[in-house]
N, C-alpha and C. Protein backbone atom coordinates (compact mmCIF):
# COMPACT_ATOMS: atom_id res chain seq x y z
N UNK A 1 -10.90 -2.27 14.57
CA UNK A 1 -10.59 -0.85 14.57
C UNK A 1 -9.73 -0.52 13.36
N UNK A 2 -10.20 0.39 12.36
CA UNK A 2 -9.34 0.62 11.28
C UNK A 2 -8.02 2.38 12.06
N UNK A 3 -7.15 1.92 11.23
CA UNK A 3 -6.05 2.69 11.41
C UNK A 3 -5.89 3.86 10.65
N UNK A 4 -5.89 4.91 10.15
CA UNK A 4 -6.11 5.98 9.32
C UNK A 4 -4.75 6.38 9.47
N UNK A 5 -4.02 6.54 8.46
CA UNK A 5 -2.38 6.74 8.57
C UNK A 5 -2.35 7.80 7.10
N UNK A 6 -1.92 8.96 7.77
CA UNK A 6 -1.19 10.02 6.31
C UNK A 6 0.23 9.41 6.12
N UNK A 7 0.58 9.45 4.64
CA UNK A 7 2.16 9.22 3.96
C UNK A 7 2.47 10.31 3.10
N UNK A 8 3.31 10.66 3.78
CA UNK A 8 4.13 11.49 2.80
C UNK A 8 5.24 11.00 1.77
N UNK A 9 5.33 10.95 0.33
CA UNK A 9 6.14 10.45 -0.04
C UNK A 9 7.10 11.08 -0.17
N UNK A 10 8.17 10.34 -0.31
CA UNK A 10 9.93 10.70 -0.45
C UNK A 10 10.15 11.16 -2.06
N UNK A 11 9.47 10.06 -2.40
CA UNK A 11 9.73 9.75 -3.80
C UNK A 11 8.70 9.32 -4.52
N UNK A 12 7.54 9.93 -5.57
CA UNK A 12 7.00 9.94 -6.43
C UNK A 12 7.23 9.76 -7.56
N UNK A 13 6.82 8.54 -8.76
CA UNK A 13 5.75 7.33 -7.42
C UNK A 13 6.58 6.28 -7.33
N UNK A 14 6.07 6.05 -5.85
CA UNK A 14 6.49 4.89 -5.59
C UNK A 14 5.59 3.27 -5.40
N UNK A 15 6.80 2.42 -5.75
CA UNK A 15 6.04 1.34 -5.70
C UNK A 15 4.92 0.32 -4.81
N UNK A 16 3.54 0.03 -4.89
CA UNK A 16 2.87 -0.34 -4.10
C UNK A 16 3.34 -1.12 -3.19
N UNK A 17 4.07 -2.43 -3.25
CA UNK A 17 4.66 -3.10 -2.37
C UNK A 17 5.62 -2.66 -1.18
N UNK A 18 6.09 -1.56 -2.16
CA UNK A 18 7.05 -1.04 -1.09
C UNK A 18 6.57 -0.26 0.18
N UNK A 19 5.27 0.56 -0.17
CA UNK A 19 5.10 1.03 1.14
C UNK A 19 4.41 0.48 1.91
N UNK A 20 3.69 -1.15 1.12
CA UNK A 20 2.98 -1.69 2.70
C UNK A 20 5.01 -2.12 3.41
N UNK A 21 6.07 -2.29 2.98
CA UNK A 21 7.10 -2.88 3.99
C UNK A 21 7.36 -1.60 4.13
N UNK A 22 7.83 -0.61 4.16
CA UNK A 22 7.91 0.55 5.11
C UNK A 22 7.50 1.05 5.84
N UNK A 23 6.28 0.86 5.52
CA UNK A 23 5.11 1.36 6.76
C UNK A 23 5.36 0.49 8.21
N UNK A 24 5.79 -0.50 7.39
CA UNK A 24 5.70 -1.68 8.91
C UNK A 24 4.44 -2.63 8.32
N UNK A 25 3.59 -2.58 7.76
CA UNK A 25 2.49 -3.54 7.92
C UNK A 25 2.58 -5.04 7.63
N UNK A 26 4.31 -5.44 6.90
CA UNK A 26 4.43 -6.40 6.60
C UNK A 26 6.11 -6.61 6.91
N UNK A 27 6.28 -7.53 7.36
CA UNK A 27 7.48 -7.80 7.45
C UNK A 27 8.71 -8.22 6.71
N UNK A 28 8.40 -7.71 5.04
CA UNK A 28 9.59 -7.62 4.04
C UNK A 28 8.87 -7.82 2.89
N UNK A 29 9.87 -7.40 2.08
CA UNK A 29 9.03 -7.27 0.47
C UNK A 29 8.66 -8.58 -0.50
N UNK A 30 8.58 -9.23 0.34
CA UNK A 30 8.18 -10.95 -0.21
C UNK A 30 7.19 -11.19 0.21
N UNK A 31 6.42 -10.66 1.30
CA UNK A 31 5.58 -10.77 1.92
C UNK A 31 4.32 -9.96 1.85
N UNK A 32 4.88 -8.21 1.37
CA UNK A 32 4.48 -7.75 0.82
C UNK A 32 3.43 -8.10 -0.96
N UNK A 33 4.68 -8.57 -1.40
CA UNK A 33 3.77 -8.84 -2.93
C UNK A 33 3.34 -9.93 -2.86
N UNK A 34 3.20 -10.91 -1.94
CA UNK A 34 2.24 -12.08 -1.73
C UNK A 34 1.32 -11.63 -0.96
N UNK A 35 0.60 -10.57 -0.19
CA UNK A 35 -0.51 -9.86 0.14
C UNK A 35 -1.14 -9.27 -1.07
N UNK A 36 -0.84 -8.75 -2.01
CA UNK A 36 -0.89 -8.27 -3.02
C UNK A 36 -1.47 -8.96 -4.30
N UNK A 37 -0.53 -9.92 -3.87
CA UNK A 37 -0.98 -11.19 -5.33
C UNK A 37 -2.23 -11.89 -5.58
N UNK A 38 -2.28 -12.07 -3.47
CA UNK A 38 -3.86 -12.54 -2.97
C UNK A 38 -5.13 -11.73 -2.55
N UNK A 39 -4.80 -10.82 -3.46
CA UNK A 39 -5.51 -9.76 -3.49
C UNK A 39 -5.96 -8.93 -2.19
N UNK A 40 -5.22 -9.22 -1.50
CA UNK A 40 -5.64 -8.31 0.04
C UNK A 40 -5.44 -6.97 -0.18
N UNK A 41 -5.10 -6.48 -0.95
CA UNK A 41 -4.80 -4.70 -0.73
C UNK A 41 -5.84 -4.31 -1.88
N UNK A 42 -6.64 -2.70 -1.38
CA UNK A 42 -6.83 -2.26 -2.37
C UNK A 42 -6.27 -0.70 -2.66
N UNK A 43 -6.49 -0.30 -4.15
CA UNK A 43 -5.74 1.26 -4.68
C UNK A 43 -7.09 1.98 -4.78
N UNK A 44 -7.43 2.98 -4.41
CA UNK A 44 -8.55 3.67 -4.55
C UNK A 44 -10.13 3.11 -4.48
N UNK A 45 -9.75 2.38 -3.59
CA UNK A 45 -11.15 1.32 -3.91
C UNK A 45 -11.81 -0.06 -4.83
N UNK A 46 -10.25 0.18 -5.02
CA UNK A 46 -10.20 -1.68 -6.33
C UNK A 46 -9.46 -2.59 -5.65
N UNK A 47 -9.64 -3.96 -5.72
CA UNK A 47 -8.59 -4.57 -5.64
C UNK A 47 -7.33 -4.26 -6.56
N UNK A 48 -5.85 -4.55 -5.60
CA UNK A 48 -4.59 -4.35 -6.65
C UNK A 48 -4.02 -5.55 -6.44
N UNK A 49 -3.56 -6.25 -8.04
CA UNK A 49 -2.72 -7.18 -7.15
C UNK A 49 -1.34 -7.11 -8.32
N UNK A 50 -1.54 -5.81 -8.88
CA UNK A 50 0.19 -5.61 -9.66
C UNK A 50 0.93 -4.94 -7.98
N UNK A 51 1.86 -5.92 -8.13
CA UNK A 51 2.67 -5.70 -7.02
C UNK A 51 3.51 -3.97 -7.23
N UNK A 52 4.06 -3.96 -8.51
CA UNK A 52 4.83 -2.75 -8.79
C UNK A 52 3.72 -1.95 -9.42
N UNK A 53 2.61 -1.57 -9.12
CA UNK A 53 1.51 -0.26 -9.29
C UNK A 53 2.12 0.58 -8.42
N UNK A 54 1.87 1.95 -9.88
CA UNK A 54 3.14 2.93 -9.01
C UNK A 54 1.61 4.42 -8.47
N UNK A 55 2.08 4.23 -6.86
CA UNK A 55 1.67 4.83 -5.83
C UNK A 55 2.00 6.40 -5.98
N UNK A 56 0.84 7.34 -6.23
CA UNK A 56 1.07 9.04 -6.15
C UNK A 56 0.42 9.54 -5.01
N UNK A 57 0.91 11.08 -4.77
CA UNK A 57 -0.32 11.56 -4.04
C UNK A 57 -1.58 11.85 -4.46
N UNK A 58 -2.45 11.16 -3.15
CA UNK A 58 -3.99 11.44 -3.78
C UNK A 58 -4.41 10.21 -3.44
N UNK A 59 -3.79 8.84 -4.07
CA UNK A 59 -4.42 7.68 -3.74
C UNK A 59 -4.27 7.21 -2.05
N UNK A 60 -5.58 6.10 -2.17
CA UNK A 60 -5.68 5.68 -0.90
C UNK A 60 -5.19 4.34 -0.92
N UNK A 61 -4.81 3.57 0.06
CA UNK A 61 -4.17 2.43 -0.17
C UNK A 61 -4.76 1.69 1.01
N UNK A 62 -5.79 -0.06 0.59
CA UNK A 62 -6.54 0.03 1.75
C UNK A 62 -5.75 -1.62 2.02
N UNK A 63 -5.57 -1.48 3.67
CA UNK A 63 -4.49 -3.28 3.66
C UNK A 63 -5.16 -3.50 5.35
N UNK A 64 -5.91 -4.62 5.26
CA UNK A 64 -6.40 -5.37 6.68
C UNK A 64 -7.03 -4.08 6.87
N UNK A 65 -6.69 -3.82 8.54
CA UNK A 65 -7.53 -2.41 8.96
C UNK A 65 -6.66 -1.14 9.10
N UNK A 66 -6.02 -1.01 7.81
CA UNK A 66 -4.82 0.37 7.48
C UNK A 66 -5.46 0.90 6.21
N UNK A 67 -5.64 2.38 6.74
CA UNK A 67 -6.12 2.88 5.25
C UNK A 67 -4.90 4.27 4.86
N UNK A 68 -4.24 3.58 4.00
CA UNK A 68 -3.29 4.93 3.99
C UNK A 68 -3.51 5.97 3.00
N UNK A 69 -3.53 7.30 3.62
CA UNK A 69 -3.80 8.49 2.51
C UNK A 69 -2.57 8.60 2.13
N UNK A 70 -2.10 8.56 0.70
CA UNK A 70 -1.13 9.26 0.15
C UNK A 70 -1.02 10.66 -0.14
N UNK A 71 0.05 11.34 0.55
CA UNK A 71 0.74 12.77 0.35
C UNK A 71 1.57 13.07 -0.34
C-alpha cells in the first residue's frame, strides 16, 4: 500500500535527507543519507543519491511506499 503524504515546507529548500528524518520515515539523519546513498529514494522520478539535494515546492519525493508531494 503506497502512502501519499502532502509537505509543507518551513523552509525553502530544504535538504533531501532531512525530510525523509522528519517525516518519521527513518530514524535519524545517518540513516537517512545511507537510504539515499543506496539509492532507495527518488526526486521527481530519478533516482537521488546526493544526500544534500535541495528539496522545493513542486517536487515529489518517492521512499519505500511514501510518495511525498512537496508544498
Amino acid at each position: 500500500m503506497t502512502n501519499n503524504i502532502d509537505i509543507t515546507l518551513t523552509q525553502s529548500p530544504t535538504e533531501l535527507y532531512k525530510i525523509l528524518k522528519f517525516e518519521g520515515l527513518v530514524a535519524s539523519g545517518a540513516e537517512a543519507k545511507q537510504a539515499i546513498a543506496d539509492g532507495l529514494v527518488e526526486v521527481n522520478g530519478q533516482t537521488e543519491t546526493r544526500k544534500r539535494k535541495k528539496i522545493v515546492s513542486g517536487d515529489i519525493v518517492s521512499f519505500v511506499d511514501n510518495i511525498l508531494t512537496i508544498k
